[in-house]
N, C-alpha and C. Protein backbone atom coordinates (compact mmCIF):
# COMPACT_ATOMS: atom_id res chain seq x y z
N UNK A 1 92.83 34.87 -3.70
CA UNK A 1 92.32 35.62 -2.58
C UNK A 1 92.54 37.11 -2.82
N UNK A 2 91.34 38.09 -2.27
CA UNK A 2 91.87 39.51 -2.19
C UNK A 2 91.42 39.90 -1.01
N UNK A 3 92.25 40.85 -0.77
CA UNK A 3 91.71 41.34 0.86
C UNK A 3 90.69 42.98 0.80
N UNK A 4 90.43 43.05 1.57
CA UNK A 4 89.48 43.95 1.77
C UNK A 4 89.98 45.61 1.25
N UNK A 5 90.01 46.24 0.18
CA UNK A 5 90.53 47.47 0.45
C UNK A 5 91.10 47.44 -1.58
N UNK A 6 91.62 46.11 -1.94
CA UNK A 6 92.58 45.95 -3.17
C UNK A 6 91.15 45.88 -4.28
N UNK A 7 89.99 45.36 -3.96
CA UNK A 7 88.74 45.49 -5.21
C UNK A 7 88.59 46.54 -5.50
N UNK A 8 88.05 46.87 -6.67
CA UNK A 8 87.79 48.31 -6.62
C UNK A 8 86.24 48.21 -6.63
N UNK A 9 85.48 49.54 -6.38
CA UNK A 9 84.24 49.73 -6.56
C UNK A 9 83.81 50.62 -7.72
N UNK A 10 82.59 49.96 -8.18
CA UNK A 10 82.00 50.50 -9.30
C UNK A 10 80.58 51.16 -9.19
N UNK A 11 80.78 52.92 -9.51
CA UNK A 11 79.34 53.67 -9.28
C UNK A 11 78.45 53.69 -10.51
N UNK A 12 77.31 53.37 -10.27
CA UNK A 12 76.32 53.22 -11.17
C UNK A 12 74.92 53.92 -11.03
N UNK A 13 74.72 54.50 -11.87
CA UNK A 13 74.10 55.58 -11.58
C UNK A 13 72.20 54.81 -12.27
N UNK A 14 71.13 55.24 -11.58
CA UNK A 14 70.16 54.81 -12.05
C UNK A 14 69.94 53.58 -12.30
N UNK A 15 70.16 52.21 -11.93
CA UNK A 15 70.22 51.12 -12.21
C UNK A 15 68.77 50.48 -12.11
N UNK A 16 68.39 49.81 -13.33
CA UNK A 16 67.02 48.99 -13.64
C UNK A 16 66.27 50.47 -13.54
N UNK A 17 66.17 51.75 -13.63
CA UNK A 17 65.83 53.14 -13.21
C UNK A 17 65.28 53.28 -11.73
N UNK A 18 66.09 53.11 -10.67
CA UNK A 18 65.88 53.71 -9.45
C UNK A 18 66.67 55.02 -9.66
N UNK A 19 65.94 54.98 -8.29
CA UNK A 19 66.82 56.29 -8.18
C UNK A 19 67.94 56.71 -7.87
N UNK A 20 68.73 57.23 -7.79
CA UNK A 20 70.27 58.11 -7.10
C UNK A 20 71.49 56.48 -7.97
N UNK A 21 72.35 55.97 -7.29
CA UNK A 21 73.09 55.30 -7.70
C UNK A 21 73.15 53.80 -6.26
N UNK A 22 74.40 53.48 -7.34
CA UNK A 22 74.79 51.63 -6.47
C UNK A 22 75.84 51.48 -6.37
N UNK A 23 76.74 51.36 -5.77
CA UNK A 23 77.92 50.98 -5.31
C UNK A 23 78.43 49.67 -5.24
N UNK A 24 78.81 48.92 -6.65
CA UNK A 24 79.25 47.34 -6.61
C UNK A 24 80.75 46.88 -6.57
N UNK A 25 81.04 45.90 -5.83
CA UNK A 25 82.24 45.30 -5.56
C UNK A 25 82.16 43.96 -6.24
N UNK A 26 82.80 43.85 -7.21
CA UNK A 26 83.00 42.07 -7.57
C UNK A 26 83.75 41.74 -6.73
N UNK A 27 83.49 40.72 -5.97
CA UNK A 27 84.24 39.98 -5.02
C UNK A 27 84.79 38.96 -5.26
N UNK A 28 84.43 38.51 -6.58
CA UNK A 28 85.34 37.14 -7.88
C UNK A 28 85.55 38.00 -9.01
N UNK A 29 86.45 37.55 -9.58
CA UNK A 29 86.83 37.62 -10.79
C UNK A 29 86.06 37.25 -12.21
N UNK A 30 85.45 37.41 -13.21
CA UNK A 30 85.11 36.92 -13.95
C UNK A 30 85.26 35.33 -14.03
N UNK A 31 86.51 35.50 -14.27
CA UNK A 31 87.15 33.75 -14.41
C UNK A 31 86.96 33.01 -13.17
N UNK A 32 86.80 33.39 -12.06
CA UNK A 32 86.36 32.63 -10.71
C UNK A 32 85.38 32.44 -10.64
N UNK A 33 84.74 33.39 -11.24
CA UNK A 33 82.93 32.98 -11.00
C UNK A 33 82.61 31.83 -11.51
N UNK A 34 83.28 30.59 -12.58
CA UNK A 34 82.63 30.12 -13.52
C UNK A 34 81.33 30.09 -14.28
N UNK A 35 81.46 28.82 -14.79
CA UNK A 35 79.88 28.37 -15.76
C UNK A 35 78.51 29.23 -15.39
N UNK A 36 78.76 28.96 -13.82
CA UNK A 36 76.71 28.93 -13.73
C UNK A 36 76.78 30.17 -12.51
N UNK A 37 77.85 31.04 -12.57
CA UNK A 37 77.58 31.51 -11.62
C UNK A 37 77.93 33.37 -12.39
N UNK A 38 76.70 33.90 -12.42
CA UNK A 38 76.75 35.48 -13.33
C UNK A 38 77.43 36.13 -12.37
N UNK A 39 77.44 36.09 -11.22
CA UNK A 39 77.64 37.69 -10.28
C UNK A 39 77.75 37.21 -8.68
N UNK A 40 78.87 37.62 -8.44
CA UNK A 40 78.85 37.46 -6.74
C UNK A 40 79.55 38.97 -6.39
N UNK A 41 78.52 40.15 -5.46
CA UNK A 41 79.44 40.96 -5.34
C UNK A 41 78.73 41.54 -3.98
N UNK A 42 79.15 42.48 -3.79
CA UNK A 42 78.71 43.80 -2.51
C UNK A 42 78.35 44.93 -3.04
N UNK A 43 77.03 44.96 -2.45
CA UNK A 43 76.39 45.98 -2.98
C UNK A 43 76.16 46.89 -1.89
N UNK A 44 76.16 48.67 -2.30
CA UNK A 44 75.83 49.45 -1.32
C UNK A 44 74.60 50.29 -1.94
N UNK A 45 73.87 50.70 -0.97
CA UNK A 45 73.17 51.47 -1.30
C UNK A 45 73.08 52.86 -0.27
N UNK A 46 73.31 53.85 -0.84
CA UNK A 46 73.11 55.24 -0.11
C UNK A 46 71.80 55.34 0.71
N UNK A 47 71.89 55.78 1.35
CA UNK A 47 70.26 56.71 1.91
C UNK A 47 69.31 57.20 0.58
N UNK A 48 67.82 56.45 0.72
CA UNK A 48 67.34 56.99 -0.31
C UNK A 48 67.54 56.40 -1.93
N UNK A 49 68.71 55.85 -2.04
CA UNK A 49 68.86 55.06 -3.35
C UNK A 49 68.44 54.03 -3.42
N UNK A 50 68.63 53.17 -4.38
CA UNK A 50 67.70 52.18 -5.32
C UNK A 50 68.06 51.38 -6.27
N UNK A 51 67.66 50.18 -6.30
CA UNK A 51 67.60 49.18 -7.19
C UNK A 51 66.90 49.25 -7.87
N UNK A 52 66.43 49.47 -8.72
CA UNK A 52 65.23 49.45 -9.45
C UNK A 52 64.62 47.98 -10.15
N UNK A 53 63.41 48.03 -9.85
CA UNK A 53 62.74 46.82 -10.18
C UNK A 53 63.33 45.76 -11.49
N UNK A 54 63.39 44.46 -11.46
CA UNK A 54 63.91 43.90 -12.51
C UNK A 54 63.61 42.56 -12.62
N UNK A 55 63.79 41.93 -13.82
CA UNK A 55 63.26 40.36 -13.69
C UNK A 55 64.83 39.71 -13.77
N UNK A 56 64.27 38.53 -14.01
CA UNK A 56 65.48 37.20 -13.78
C UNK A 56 64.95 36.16 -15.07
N UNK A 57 65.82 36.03 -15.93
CA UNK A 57 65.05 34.62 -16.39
C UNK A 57 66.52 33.49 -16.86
N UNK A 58 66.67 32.58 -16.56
CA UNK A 58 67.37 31.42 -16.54
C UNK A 58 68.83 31.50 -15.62
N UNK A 59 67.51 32.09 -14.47
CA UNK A 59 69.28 32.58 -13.54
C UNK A 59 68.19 32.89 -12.02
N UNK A 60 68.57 33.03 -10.98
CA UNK A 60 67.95 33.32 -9.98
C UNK A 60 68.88 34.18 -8.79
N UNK A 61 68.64 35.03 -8.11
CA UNK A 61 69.93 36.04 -7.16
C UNK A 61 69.26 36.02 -6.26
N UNK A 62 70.01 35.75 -4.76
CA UNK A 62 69.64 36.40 -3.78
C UNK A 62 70.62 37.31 -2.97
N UNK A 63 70.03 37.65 -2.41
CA UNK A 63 70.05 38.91 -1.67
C UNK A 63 70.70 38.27 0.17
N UNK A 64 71.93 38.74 0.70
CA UNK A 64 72.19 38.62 1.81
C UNK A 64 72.73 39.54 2.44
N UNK A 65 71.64 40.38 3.61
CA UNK A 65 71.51 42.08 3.94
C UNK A 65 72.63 41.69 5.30
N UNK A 66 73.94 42.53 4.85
CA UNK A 66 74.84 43.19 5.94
C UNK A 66 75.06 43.55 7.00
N UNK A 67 74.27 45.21 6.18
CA UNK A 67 73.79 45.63 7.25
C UNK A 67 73.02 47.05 6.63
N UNK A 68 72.22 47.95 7.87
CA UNK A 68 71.68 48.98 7.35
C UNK A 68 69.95 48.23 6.96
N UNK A 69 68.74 48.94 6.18
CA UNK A 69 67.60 48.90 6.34
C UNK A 69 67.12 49.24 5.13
N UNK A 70 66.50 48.48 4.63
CA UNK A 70 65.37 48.74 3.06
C UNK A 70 64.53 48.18 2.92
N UNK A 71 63.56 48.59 1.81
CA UNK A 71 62.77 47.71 1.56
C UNK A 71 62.45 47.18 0.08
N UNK A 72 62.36 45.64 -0.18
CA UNK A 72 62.55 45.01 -0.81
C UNK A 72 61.50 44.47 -1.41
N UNK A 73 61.08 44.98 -3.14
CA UNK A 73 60.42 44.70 -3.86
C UNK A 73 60.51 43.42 -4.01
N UNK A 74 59.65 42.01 -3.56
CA UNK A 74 59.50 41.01 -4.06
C UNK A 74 58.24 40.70 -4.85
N UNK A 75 58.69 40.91 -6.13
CA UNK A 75 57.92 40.67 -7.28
C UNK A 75 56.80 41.75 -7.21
N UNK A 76 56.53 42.57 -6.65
CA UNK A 76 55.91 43.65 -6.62
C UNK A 76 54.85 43.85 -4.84
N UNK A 77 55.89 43.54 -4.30
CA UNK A 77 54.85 43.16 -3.01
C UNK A 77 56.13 43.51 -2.03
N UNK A 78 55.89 44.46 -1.45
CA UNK A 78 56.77 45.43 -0.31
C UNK A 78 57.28 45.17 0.76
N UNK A 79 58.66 44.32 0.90
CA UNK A 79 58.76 43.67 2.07
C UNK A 79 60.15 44.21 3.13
N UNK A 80 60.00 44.67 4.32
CA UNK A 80 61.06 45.19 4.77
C UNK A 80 62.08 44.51 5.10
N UNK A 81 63.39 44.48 5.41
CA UNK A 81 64.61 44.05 5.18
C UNK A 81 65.26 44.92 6.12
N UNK A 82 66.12 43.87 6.80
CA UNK A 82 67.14 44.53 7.75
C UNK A 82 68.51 43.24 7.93
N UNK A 83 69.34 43.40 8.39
CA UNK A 83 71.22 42.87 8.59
C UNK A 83 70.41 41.48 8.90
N UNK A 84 70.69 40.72 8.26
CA UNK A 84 70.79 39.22 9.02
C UNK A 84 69.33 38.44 7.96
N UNK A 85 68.45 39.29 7.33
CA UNK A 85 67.99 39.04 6.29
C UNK A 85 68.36 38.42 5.08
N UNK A 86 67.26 37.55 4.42
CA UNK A 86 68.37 37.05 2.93
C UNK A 86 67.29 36.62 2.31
N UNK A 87 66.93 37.56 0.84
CA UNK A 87 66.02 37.63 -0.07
C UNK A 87 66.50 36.52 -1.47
N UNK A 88 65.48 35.86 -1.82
CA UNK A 88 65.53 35.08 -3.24
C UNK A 88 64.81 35.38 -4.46
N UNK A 89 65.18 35.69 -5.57
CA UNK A 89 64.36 36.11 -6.16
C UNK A 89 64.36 35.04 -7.58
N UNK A 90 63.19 34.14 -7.28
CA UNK A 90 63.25 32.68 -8.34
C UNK A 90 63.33 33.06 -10.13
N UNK A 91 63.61 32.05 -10.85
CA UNK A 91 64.11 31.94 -12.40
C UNK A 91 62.40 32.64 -12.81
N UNK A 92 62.31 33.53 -13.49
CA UNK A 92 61.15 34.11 -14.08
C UNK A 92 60.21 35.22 -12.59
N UNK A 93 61.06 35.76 -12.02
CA UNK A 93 60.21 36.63 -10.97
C UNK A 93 61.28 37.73 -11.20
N UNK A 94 61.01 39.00 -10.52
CA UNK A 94 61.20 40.29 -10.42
C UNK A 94 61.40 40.49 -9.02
N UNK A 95 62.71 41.62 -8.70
CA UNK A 95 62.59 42.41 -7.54
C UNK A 95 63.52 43.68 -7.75
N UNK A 96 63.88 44.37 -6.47
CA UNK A 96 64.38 45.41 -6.82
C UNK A 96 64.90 45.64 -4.99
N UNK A 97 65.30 46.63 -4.43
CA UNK A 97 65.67 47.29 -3.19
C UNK A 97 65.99 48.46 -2.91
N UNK A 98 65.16 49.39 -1.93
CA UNK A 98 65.38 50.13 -2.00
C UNK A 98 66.10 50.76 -0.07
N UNK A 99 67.15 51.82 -0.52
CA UNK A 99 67.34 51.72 0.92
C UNK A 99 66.35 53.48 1.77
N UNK A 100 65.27 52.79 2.59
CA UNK A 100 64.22 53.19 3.44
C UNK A 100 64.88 53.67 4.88
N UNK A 101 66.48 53.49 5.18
CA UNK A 101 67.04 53.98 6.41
C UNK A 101 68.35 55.52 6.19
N UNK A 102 68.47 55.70 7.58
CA UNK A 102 69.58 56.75 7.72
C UNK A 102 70.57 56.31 7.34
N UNK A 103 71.11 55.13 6.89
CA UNK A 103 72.59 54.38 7.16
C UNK A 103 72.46 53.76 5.63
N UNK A 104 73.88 53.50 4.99
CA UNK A 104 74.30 52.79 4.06
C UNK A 104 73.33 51.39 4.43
N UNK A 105 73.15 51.04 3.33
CA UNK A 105 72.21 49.46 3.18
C UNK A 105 73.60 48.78 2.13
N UNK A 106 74.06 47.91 3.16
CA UNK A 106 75.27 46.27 2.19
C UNK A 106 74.18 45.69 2.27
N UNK A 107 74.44 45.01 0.72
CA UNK A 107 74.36 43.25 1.20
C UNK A 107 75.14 42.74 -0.15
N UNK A 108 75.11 41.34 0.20
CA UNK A 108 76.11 40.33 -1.47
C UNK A 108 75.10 39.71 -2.23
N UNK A 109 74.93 40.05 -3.04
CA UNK A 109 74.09 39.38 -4.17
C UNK A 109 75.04 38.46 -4.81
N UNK A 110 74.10 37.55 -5.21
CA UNK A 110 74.70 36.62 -5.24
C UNK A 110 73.40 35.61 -6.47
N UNK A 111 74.10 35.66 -7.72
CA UNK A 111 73.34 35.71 -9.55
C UNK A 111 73.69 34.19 -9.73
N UNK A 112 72.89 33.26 -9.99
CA UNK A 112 73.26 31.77 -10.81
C UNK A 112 72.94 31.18 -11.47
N UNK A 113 73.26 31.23 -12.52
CA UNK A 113 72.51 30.46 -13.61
C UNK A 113 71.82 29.10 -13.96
N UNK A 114 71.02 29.09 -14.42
CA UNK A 114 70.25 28.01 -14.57
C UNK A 114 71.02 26.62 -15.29
């Protein structure tokens, strides 16, 4: 277990080439994640920043929005997103997120392998 405050966060600047940066929290450990599972973390996005578009292949992530407002490239087709939202993006498709509000955009992505 870790509590809220002891993860550290990691800034990433331009990611998949959006714009401005990303703010990620692993919320497992490498070794917790096991076999089939790439990535479980918290993601922030600034005002104005970006995910930049990306594919998936023998793995699939979704997306479960926090809180805050964006909008969410599914596979190239523009879909808005707000807290209580939760995006999938299937084995061989593309997406990306961008945050479209005044307020920090969370959500946990959440990567699994095929």
């Amino acid at each position: 277990m870790t509590k809220a405050g002891e993860r550290s966060v990691e800034t990433v600047e331009k990611v998949n080439g959006g714009a401005g940066f990303i703010m990620k929290e692993a919320l497992l450990t490498p070794e917790q994640l096991g076999e089939h599972c790439k990535m479980f973390s918290k993601v922030i996005l600034k005002p104005n920043c970006e995910l930049g578009h990306h594919e998936h292949h023998d793995e699939t992530e979704t997306y479960y929005i926090l809180s805050g407002k964006g909008m969410y490239d599914d596979d190239g087709k523009a879909v808005p997103v707000e807290a209580g939202d939760v995006t999938f993006c299937e084995d061989g498709k593309g997406h990306g997120m961008k945050n479209t509000g005044s307020e920090d955009l969370e959500f946990v992505a959440l990567i699994l392998k095929k």
